[in-house]
N, C-alpha and C. Protein backbone atom coordinates (compact mmCIF):
# COMPACT_ATOMS: atom_id res chain seq x y z
N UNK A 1 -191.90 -21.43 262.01
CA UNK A 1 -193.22 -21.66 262.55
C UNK A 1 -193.82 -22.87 261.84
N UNK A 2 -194.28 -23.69 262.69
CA UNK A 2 -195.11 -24.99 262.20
C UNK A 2 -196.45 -24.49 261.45
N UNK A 3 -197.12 -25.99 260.73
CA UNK A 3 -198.34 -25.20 260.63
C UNK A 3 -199.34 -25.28 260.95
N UNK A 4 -198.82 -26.09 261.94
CA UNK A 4 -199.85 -26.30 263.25
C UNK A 4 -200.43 -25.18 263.97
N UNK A 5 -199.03 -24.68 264.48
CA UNK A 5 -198.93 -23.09 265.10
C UNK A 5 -199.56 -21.88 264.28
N UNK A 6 -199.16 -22.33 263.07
CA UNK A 6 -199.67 -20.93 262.20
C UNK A 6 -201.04 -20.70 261.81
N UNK A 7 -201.56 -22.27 261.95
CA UNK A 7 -203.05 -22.39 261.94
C UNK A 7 -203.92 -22.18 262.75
N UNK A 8 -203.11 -22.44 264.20
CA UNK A 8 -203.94 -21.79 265.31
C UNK A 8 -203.49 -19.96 266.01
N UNK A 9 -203.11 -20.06 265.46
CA UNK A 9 -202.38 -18.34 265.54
C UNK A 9 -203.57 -17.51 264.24
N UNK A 10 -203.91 -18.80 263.42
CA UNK A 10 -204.75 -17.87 262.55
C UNK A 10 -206.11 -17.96 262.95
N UNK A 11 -206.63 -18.87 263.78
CA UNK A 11 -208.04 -19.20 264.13
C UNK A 11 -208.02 -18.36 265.27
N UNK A 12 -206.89 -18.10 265.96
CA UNK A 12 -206.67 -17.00 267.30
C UNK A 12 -207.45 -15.43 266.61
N UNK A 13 -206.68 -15.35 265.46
CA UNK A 13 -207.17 -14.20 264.67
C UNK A 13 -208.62 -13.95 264.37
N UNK A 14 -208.97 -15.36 263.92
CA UNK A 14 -210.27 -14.95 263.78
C UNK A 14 -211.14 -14.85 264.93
N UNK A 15 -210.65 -15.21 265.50
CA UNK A 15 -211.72 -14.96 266.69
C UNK A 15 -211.39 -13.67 267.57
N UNK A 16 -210.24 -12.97 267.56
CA UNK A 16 -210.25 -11.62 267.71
C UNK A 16 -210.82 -10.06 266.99
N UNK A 17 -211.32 -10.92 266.06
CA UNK A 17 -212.04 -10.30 265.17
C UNK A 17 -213.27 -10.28 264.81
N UNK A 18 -213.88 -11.42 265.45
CA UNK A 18 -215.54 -11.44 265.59
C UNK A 18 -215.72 -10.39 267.28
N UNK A 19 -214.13 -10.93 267.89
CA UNK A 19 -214.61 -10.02 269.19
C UNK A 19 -214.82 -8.88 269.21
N UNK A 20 -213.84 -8.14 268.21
CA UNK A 20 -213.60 -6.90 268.19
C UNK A 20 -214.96 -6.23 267.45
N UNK A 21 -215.21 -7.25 266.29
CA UNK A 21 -216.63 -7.26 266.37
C UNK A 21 -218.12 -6.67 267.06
N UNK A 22 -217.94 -7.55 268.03
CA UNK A 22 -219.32 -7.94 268.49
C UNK A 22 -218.40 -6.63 269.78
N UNK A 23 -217.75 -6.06 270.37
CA UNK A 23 -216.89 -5.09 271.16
C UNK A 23 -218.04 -3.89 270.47
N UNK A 24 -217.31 -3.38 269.35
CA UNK A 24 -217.63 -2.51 268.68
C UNK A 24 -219.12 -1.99 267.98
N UNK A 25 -219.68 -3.36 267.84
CA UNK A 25 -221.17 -3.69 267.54
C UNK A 25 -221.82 -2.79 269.07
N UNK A 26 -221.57 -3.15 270.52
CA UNK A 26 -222.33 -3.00 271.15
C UNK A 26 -221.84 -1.15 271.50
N UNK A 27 -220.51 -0.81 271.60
CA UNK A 27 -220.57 0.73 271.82
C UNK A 27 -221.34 1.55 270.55
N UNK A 28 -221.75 0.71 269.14
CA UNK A 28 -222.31 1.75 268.81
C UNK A 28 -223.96 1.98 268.87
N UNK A 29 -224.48 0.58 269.40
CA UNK A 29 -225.66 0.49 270.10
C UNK A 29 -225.85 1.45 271.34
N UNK A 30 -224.66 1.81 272.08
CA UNK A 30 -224.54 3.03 273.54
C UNK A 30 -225.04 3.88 272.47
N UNK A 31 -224.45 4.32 271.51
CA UNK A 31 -224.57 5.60 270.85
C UNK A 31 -226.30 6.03 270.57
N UNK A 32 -227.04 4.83 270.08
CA UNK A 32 -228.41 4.65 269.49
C UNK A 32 -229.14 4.10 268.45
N UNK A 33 -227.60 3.11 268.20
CA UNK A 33 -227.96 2.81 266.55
C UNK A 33 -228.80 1.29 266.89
N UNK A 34 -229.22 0.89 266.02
CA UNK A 34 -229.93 -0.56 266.97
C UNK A 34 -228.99 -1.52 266.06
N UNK A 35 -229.19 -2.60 266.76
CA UNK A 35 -228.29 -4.03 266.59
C UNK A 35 -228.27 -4.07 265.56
N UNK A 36 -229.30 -4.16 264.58
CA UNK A 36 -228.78 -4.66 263.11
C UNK A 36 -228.42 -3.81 262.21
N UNK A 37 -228.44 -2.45 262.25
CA UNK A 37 -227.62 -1.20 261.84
C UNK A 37 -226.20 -1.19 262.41
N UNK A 38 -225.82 -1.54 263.81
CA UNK A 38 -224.78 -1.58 264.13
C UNK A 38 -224.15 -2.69 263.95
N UNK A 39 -224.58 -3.88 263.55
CA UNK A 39 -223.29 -5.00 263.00
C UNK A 39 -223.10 -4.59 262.02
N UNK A 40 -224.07 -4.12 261.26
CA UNK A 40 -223.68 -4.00 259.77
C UNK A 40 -222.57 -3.14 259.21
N UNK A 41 -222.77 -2.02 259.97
CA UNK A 41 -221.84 -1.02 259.82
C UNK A 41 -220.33 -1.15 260.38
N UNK A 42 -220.44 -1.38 261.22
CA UNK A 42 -219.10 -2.38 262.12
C UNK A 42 -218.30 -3.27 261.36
N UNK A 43 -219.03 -4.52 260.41
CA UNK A 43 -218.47 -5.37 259.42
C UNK A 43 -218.22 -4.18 258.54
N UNK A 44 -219.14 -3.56 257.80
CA UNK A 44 -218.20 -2.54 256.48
C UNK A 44 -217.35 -2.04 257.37
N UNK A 45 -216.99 -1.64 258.13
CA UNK A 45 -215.62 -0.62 258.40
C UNK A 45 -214.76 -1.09 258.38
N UNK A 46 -214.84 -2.81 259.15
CA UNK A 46 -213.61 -3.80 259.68
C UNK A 46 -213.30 -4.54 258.25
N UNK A 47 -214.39 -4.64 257.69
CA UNK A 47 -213.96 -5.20 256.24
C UNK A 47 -213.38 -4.24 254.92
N UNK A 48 -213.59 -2.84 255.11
CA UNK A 48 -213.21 -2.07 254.24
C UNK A 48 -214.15 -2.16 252.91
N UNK A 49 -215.54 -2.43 253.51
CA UNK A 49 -216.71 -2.62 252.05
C UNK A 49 -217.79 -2.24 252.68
N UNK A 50 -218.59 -1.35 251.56
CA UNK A 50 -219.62 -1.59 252.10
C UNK A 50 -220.08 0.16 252.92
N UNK A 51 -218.97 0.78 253.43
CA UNK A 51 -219.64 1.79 254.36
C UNK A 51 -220.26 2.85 253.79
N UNK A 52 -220.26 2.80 252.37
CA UNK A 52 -220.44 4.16 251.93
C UNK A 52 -222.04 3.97 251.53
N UNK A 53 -223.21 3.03 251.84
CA UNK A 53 -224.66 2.88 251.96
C UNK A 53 -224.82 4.34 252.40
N UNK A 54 -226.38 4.70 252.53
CA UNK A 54 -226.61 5.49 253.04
C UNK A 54 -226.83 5.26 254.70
N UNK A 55 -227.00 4.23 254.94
CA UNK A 55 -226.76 3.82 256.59
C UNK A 55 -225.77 4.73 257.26
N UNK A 56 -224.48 4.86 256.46
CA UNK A 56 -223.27 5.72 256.77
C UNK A 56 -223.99 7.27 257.52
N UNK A 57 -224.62 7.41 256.67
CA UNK A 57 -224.98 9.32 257.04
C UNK A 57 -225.47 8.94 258.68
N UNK A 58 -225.99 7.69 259.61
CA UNK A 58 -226.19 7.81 260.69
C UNK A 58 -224.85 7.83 261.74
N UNK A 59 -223.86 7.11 261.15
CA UNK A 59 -222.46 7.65 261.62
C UNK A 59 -221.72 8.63 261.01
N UNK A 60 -221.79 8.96 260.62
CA UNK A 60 -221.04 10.74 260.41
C UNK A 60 -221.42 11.77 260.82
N UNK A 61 -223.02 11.43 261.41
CA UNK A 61 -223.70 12.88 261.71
C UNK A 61 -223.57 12.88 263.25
N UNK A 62 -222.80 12.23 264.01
CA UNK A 62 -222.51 12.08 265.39
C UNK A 62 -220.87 12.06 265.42
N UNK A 63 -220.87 13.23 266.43
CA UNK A 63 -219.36 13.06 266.59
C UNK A 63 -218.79 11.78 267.35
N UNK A 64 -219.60 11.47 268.58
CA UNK A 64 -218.76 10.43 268.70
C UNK A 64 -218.92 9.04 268.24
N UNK A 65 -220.13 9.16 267.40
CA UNK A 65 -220.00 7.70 266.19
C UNK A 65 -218.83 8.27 265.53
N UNK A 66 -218.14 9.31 265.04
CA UNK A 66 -217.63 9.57 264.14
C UNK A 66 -216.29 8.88 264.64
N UNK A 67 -216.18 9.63 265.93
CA UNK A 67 -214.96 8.84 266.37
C UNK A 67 -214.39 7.39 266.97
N UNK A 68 -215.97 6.63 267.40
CA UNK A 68 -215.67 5.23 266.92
C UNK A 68 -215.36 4.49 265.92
N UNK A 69 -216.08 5.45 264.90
CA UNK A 69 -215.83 4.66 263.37
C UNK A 69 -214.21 4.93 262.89
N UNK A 70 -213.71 5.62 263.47
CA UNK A 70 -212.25 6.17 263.31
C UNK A 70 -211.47 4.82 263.80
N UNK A 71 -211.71 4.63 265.11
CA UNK A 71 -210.68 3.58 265.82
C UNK A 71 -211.18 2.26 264.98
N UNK A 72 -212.36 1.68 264.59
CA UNK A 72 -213.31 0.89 264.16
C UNK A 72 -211.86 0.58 262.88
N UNK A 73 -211.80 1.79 261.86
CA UNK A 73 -211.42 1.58 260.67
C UNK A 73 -210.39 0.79 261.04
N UNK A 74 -209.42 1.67 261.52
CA UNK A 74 -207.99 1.40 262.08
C UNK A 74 -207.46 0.15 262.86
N UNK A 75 -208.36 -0.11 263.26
CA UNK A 75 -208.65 -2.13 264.09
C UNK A 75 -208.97 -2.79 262.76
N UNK A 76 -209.75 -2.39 261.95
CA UNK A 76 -209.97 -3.17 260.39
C UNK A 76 -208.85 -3.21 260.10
N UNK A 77 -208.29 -1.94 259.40
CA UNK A 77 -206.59 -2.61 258.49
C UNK A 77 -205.79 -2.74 259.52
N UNK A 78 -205.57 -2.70 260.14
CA UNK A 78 -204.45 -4.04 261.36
C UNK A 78 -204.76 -4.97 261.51
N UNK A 79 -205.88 -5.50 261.44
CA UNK A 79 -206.18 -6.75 261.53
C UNK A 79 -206.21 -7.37 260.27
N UNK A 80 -206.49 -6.33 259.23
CA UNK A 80 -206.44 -7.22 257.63
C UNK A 80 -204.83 -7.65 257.58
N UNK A 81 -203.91 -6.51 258.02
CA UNK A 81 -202.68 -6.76 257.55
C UNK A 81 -202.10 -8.00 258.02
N UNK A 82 -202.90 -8.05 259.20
CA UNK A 82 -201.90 -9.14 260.41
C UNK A 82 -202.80 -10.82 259.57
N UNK A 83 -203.99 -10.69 259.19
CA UNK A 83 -203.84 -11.99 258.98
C UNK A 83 -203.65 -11.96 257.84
N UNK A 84 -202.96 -11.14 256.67
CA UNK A 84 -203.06 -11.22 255.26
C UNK A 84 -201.70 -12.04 255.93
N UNK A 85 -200.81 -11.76 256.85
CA UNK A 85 -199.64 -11.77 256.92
C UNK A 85 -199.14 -13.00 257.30
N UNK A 86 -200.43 -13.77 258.32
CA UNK A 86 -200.78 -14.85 258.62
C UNK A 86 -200.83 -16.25 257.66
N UNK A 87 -201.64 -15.81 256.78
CA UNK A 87 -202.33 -16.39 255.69
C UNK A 87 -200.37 -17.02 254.93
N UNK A 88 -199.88 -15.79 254.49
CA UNK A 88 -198.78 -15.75 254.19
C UNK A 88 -197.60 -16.40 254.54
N UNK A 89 -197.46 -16.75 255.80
CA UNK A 89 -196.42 -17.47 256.74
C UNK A 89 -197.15 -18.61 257.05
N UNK A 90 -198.26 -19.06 256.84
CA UNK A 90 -199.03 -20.19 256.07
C UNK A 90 -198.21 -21.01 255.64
N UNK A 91 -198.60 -20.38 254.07
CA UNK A 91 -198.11 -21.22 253.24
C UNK A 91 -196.89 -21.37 252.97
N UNK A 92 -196.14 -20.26 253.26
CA UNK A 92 -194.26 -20.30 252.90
C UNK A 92 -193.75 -21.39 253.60
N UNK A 93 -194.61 -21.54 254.91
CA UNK A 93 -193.74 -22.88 256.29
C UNK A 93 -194.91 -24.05 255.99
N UNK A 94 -195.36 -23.96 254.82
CA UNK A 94 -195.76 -26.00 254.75
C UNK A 94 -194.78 -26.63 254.01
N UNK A 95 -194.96 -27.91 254.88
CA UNK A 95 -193.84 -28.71 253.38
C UNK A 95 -194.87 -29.31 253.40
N UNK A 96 -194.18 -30.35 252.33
CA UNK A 96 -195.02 -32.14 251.73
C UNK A 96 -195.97 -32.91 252.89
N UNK A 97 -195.27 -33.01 254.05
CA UNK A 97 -195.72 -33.54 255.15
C UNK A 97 -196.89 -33.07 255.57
N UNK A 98 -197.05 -31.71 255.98
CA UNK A 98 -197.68 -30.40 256.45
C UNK A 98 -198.96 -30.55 256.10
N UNK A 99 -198.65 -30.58 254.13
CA UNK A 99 -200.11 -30.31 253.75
C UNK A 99 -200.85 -31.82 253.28
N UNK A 100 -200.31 -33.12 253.35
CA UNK A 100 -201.04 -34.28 254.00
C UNK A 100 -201.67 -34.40 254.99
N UNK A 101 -201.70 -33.14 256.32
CA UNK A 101 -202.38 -33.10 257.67
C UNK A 101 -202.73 -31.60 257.60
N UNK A 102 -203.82 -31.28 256.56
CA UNK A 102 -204.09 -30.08 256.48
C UNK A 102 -205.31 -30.51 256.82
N UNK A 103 -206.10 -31.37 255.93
CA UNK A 103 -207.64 -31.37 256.25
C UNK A 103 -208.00 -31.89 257.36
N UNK A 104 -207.38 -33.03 258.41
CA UNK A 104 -208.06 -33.17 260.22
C UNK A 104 -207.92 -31.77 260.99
N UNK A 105 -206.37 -31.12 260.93
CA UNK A 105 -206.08 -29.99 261.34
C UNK A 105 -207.20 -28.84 261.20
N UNK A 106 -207.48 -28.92 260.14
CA UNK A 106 -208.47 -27.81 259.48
C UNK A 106 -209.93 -28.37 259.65
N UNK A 107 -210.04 -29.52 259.77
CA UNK A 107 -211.91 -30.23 260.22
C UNK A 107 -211.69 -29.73 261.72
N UNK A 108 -210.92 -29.68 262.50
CA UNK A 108 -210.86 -29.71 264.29
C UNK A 108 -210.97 -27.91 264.41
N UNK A 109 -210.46 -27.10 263.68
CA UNK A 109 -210.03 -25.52 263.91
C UNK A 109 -211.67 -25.04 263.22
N UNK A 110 -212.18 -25.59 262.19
CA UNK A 110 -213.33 -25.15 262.03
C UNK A 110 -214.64 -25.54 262.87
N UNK A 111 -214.21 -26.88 264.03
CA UNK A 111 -215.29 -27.52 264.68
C UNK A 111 -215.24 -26.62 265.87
N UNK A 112 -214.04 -26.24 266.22
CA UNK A 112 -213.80 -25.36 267.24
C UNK A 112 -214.60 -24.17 267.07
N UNK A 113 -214.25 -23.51 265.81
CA UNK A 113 -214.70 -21.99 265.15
C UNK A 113 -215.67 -22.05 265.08
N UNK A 114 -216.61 -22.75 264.86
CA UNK A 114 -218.23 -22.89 264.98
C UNK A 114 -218.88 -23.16 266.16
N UNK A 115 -218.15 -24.17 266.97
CA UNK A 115 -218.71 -24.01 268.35
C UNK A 115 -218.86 -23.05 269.39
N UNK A 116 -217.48 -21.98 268.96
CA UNK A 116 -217.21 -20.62 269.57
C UNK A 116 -218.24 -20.02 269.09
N UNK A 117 -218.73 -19.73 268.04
CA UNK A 117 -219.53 -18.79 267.33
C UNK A 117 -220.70 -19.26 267.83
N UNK A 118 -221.11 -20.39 268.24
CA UNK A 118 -222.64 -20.97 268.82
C UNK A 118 -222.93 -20.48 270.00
N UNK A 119 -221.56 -20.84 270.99
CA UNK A 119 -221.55 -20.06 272.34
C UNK A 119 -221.53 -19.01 272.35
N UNK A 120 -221.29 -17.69 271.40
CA UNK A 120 -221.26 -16.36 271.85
C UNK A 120 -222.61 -15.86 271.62
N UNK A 121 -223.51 -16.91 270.79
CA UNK A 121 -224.96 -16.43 270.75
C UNK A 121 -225.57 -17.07 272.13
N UNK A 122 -225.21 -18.06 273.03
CA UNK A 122 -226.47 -18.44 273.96
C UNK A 122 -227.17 -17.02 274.74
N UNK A 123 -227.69 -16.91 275.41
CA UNK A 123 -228.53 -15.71 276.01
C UNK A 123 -227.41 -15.33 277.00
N UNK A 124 -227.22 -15.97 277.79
CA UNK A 124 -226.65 -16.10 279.21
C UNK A 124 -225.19 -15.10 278.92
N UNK A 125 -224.63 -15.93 277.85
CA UNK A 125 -223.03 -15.39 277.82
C UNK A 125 -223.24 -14.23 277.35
N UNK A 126 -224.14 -13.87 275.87
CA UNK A 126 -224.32 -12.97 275.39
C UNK A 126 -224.50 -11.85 275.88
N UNK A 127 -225.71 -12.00 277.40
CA UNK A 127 -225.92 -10.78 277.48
C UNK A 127 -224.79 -9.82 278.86
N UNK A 128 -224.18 -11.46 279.23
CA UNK A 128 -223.27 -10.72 280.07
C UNK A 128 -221.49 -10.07 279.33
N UNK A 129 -221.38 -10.85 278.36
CA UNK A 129 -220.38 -9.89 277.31
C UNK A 129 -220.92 -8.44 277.31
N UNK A 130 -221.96 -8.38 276.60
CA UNK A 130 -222.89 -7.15 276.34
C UNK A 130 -222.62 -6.21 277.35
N UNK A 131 -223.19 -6.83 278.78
CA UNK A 131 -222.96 -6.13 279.92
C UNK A 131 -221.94 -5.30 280.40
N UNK A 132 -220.78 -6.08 280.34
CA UNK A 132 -219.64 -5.66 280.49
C UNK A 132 -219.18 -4.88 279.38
N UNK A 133 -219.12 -4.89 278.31
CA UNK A 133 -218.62 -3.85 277.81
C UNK A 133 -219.84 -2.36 277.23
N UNK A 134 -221.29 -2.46 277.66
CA UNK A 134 -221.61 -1.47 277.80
C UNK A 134 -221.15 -0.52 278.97
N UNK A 135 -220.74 -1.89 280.12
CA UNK A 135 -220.13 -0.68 281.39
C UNK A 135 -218.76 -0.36 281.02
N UNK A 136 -218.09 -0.77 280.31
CA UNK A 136 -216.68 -0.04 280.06
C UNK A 136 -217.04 1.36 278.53
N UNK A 137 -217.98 0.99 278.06
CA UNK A 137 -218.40 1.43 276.95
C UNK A 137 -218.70 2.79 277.68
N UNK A 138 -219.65 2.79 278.32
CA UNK A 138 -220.54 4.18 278.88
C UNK A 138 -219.04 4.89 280.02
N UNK A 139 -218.32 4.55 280.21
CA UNK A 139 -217.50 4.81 281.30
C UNK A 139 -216.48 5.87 279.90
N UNK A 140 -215.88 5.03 278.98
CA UNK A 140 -215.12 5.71 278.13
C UNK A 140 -215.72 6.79 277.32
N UNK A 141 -216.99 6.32 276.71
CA UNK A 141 -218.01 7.34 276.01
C UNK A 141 -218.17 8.68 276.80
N UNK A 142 -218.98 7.75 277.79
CA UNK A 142 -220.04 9.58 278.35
C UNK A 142 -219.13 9.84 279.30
N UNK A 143 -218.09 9.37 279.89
CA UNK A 143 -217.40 9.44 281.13
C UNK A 143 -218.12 9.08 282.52
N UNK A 144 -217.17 9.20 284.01
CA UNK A 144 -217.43 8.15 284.45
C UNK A 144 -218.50 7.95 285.35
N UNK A 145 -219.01 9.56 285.23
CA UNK A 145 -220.04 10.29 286.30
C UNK A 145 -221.62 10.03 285.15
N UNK A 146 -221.12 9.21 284.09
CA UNK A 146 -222.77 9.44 283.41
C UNK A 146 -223.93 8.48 283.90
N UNK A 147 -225.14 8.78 283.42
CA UNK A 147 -226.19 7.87 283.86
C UNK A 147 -226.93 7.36 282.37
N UNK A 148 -226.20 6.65 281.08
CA UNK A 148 -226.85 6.69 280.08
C UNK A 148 -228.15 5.23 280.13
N UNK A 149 -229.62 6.01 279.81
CA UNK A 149 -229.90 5.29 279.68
C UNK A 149 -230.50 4.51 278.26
N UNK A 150 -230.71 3.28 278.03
CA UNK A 150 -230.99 2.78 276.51
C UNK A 150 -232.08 2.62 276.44
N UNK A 151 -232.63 3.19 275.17
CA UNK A 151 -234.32 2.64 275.15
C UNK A 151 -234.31 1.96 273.76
């Protein structure tokens, strides 16, 4: 593997991981938690820091927060493993050449990574991401006959 490839295989990563993110952020908003309780808690799980605040006692005392936070964890260490693993096949496949074209490579993957992250805040995209996976959200949650509404 180049490390060209391995660099964008790793920026692929990260951005499956803000998705899974901002995925997970909004089913636990279905549940009732509000936005800034639910990123927060979402990052401690996916990061493996952090969950044991007392914020926690609002997901444990719901079964099916309980059981998002289950799949939540489990998307965390697969995803830690896969880019620890990333990170790893990195550096083993640079040579001499490689890492003379690390910093344009790496100015273009972070100009990218920030522009992504700008666009997932505009209103427009945001709230139709949102949209869509509250309707897959409420479909898997309450099942398919529910009427949940959010206040």
């Amino acid at each position: 593997m180049s490390f060209l490839s391995a660099m964008v295989f790793f920026a692929i990563f990260i951005l499956v991981y803000i998705l899974i993110n901002e995925i997970f952020t909004v089913l636990f908003r279905l549940t009732g938690l509000t936005e800034d309780k639910a990123k927060f808690q979402v990052t401690s799980m996916l990061t493996n820091s952090g969950f044991t605040t007392s914020d926690s006692e609002l997901i444990t005392s719901s079964r099916v927060r309980r059981k998002l936070a289950r799949i939540t964890m489990i998307s965390g260490y697969a995803f830690t493993v896969t880019i620890v693993s990333a990170v790893v096949n990195i550096v083993i496949t640079m040579n001499s050449f490689e890492i003379k074209n690390l910093w344009p490579v790496s100015l273009v993957l972070l100009i990218m990574l920030l522009s992504l992250m700008m666009l997932k805040n505009l209103p427009g995209i945001k709230s139709g991401f949102e949209h869509s996976v509250e309707k897959i959200g409420n479909r898997l949650i309450f099942g398919k006959y529910s009427n949940v509404v959010i206040v």
